[in-house]
C-alpha atoms as a PDB file:
ATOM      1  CA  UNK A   1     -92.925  15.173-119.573  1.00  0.00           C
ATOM      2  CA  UNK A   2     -93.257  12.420-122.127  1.00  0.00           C
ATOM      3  CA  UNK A   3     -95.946   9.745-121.401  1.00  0.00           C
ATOM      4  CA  UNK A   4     -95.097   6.014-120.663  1.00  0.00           C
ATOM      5  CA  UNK A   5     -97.101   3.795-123.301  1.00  0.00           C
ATOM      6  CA  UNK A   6     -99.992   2.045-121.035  1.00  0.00           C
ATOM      7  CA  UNK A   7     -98.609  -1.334-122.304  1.00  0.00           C
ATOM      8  CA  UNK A   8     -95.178  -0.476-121.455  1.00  0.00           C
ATOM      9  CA  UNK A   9     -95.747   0.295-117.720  1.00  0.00           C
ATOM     10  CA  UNK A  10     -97.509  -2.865-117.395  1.00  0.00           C
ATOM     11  CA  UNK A  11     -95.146  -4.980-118.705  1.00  0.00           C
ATOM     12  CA  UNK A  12     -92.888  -3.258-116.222  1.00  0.00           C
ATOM     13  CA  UNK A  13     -95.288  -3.792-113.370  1.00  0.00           C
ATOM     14  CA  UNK A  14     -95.481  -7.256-114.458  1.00  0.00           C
ATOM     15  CA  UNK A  15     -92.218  -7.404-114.408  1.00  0.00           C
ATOM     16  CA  UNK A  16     -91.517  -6.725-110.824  1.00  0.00           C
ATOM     17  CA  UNK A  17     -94.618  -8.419-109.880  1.00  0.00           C
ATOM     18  CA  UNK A  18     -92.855 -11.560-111.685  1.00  0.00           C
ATOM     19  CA  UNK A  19     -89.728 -11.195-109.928  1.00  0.00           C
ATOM     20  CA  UNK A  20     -91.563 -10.709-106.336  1.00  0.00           C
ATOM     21  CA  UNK A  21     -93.908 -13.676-107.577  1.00  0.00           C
ATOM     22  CA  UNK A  22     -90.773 -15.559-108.760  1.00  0.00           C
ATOM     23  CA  UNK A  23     -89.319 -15.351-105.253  1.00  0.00           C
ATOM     24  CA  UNK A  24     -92.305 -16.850-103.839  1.00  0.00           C
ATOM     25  CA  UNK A  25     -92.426 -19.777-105.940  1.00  0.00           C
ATOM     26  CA  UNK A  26     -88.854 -20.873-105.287  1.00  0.00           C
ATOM     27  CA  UNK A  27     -89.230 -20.454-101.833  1.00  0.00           C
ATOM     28  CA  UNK A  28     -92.593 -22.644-101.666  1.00  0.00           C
ATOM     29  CA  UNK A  29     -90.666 -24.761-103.563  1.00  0.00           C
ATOM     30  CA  UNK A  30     -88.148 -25.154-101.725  1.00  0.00           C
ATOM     31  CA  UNK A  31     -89.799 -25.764 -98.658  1.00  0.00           C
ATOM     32  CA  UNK A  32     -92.214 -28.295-100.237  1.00  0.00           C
ATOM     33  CA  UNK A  33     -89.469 -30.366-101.770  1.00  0.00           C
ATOM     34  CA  UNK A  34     -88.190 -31.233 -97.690  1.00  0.00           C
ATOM     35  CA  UNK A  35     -91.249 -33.293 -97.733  1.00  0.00           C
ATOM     36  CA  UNK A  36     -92.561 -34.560-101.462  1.00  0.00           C
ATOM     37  CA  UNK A  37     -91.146 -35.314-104.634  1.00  0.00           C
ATOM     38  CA  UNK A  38     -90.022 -32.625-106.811  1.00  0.00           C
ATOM     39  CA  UNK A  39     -92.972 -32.714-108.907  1.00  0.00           C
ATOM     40  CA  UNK A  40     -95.490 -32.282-106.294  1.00  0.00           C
ATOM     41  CA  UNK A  41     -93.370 -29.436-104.816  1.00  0.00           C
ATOM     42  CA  UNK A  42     -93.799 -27.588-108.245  1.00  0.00           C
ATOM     43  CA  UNK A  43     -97.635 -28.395-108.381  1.00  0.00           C
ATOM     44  CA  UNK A  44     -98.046 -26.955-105.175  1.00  0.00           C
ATOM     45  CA  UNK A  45     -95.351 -23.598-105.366  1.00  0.00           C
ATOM     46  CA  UNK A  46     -97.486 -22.895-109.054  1.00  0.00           C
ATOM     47  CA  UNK A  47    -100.709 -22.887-107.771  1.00  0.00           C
ATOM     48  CA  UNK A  48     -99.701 -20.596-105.087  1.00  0.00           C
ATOM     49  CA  UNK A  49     -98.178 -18.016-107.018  1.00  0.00           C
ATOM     50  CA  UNK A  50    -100.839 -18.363-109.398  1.00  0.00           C
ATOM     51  CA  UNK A  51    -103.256 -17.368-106.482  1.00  0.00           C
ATOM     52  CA  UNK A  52    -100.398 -14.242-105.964  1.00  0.00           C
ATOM     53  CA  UNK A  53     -99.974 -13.201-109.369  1.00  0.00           C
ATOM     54  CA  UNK A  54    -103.642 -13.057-109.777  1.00  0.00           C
ATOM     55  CA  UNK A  55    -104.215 -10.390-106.940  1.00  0.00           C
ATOM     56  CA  UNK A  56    -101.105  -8.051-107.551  1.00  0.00           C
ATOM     57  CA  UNK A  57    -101.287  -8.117-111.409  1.00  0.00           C
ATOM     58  CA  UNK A  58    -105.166  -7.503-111.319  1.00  0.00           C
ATOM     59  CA  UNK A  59    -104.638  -4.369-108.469  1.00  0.00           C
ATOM     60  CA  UNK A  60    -100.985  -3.349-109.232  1.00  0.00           C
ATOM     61  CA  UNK A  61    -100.300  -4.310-113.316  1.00  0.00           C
ATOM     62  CA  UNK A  62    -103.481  -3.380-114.893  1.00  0.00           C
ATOM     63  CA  UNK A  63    -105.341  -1.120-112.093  1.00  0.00           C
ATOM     64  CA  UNK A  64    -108.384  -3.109-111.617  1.00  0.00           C
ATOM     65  CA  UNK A  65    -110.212  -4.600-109.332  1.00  0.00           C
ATOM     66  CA  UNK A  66    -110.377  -8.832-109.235  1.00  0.00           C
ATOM     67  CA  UNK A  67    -113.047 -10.287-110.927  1.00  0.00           C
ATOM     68  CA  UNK A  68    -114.846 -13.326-111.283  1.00  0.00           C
ATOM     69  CA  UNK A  69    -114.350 -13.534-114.671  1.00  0.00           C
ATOM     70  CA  UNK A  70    -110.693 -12.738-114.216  1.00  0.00           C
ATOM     71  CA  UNK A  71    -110.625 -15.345-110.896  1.00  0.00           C
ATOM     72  CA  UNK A  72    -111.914 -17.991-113.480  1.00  0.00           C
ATOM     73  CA  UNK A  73    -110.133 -17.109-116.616  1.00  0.00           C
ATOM     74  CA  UNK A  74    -106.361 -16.069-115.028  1.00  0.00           C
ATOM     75  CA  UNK A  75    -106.481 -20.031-113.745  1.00  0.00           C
ATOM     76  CA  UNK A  76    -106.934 -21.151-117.491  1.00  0.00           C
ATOM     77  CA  UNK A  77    -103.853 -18.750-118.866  1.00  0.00           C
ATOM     78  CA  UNK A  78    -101.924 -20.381-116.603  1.00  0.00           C
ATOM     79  CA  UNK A  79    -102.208 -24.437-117.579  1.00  0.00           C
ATOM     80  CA  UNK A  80    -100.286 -23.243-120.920  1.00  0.00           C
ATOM     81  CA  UNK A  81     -97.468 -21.547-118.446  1.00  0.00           C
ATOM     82  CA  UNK A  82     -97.670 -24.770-115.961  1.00  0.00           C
ATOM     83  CA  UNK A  83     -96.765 -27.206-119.191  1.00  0.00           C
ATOM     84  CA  UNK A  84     -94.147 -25.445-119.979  1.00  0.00           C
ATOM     85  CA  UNK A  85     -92.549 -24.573-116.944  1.00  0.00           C
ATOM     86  CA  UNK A  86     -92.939 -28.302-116.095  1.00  0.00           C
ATOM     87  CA  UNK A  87     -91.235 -29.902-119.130  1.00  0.00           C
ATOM     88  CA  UNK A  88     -88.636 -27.308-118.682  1.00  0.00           C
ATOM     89  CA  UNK A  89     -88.932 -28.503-114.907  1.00  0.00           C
ATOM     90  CA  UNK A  90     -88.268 -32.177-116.347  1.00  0.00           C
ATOM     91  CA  UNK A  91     -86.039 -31.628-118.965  1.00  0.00           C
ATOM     92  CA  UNK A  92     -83.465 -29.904-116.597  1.00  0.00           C
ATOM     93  CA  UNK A  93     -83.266 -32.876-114.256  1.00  0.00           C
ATOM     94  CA  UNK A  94     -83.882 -36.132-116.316  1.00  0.00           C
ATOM     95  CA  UNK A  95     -81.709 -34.628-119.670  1.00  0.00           C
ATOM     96  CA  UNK A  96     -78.919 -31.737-118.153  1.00  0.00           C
ATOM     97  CA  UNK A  97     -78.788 -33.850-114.798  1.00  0.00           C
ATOM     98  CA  UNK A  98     -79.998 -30.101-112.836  1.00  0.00           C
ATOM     99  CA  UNK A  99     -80.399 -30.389-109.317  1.00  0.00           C
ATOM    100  CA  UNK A 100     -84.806 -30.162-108.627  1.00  0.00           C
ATOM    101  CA  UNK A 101     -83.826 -26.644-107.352  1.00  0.00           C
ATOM    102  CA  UNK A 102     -81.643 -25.098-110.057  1.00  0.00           C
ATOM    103  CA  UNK A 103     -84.207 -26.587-112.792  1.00  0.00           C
ATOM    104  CA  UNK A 104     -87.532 -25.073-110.881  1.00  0.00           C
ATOM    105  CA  UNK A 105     -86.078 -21.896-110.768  1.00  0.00           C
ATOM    106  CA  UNK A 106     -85.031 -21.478-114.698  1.00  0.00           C
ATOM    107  CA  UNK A 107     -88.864 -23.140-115.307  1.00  0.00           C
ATOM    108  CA  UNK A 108     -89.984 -19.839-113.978  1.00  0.00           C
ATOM    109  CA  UNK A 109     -88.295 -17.641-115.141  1.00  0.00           C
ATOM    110  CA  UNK A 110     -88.826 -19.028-119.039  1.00  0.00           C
ATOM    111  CA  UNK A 111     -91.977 -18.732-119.261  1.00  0.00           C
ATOM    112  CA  UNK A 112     -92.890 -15.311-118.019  1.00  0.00           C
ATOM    113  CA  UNK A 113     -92.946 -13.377-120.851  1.00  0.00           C
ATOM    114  CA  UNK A 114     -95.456 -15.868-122.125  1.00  0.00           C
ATOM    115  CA  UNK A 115     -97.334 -14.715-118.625  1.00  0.00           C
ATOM    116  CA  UNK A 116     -97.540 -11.645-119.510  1.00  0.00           C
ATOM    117  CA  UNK A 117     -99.511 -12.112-122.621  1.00  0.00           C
ATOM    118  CA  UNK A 118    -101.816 -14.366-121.228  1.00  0.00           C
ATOM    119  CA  UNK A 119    -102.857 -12.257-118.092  1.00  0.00           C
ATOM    120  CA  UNK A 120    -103.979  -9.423-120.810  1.00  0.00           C
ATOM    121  CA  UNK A 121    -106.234 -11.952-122.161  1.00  0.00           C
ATOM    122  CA  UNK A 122    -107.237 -13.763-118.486  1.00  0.00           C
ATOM    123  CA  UNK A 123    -107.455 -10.224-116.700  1.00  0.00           C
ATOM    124  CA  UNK A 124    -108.314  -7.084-119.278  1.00  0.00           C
ATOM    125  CA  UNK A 125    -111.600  -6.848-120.802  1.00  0.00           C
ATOM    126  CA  UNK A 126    -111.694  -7.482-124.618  1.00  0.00           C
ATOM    127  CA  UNK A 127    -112.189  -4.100-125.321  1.00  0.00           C
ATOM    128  CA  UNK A 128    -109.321  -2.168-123.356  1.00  0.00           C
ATOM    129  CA  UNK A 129    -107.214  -4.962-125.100  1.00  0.00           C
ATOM    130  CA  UNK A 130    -108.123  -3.695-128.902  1.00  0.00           C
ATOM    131  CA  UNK A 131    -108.022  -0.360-127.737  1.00  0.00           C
ATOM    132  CA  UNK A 132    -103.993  -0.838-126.669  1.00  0.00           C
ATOM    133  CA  UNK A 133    -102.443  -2.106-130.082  1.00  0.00           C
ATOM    134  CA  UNK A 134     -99.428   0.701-129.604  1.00  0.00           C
ATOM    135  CA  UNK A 135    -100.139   2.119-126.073  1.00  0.00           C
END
């Protein structure tokens, strides 16, 4: 039976996670753009999922239990991924003329293979992550 690289079955659990996680947002989203501006409806779906992603890819993704340390640092990874998403966010509607809806949901989806790299660094000890340079 050959073995499944420990870095390659968590991208793949962060993968799924992402999708589920993906889902959520846009439906937050959605919901919260009835009421506020578009923006606001982002600010709110991202911190969310961020709460989400945080819980599943700490238990399912990398088989640990939450942390602290991963509570405080999994937060931080994600201001890179919220900058992003949201000039992608604002580039879609002001630039390409998206609809708020169409241009959320490509924002999330860009910018999770950056997730994934920074939830090794917000969620796996230092040590497991020099141990994994092939895994």
């Amino acid at each position: 039976m050959t073995r499944i690289p420990q870095t390659a079955r968590q991208f793949a659990g962060f993968t799924v996670i992402g999708v589920v996680n993906t889902s959520v947002y846009y439906m937050v989203f959605l919901v919260a753009d009835i009421w506020l501006h578009y923006i606001a409806a982002y600010g709110i779906s991202f911190s969310v999922t961020v709460a989400v992603s945080f819980v599943l890819n700490s238990v399912i993704t990398y088989r640990i239990r939450p942390t602290w340390r991963g509570a405080f640092r999994f937060p931080l990874s994600n201001l890179l991924n919220l900058a992003v998403a949201g000039a992608v966010l604002q580039a879609g509607v002001t630039a390409f003329h998206m609809s708020a809806n169409l241009a959320a949901l490509i924002a999330g989806v860009l910018v999770t293979p950056l997730s994934f790299l920074l939830s090794r660094w917000a969620l796996l000890p230092q040590v497991e992550q020099r141990a994994q340079p092939g895994s």
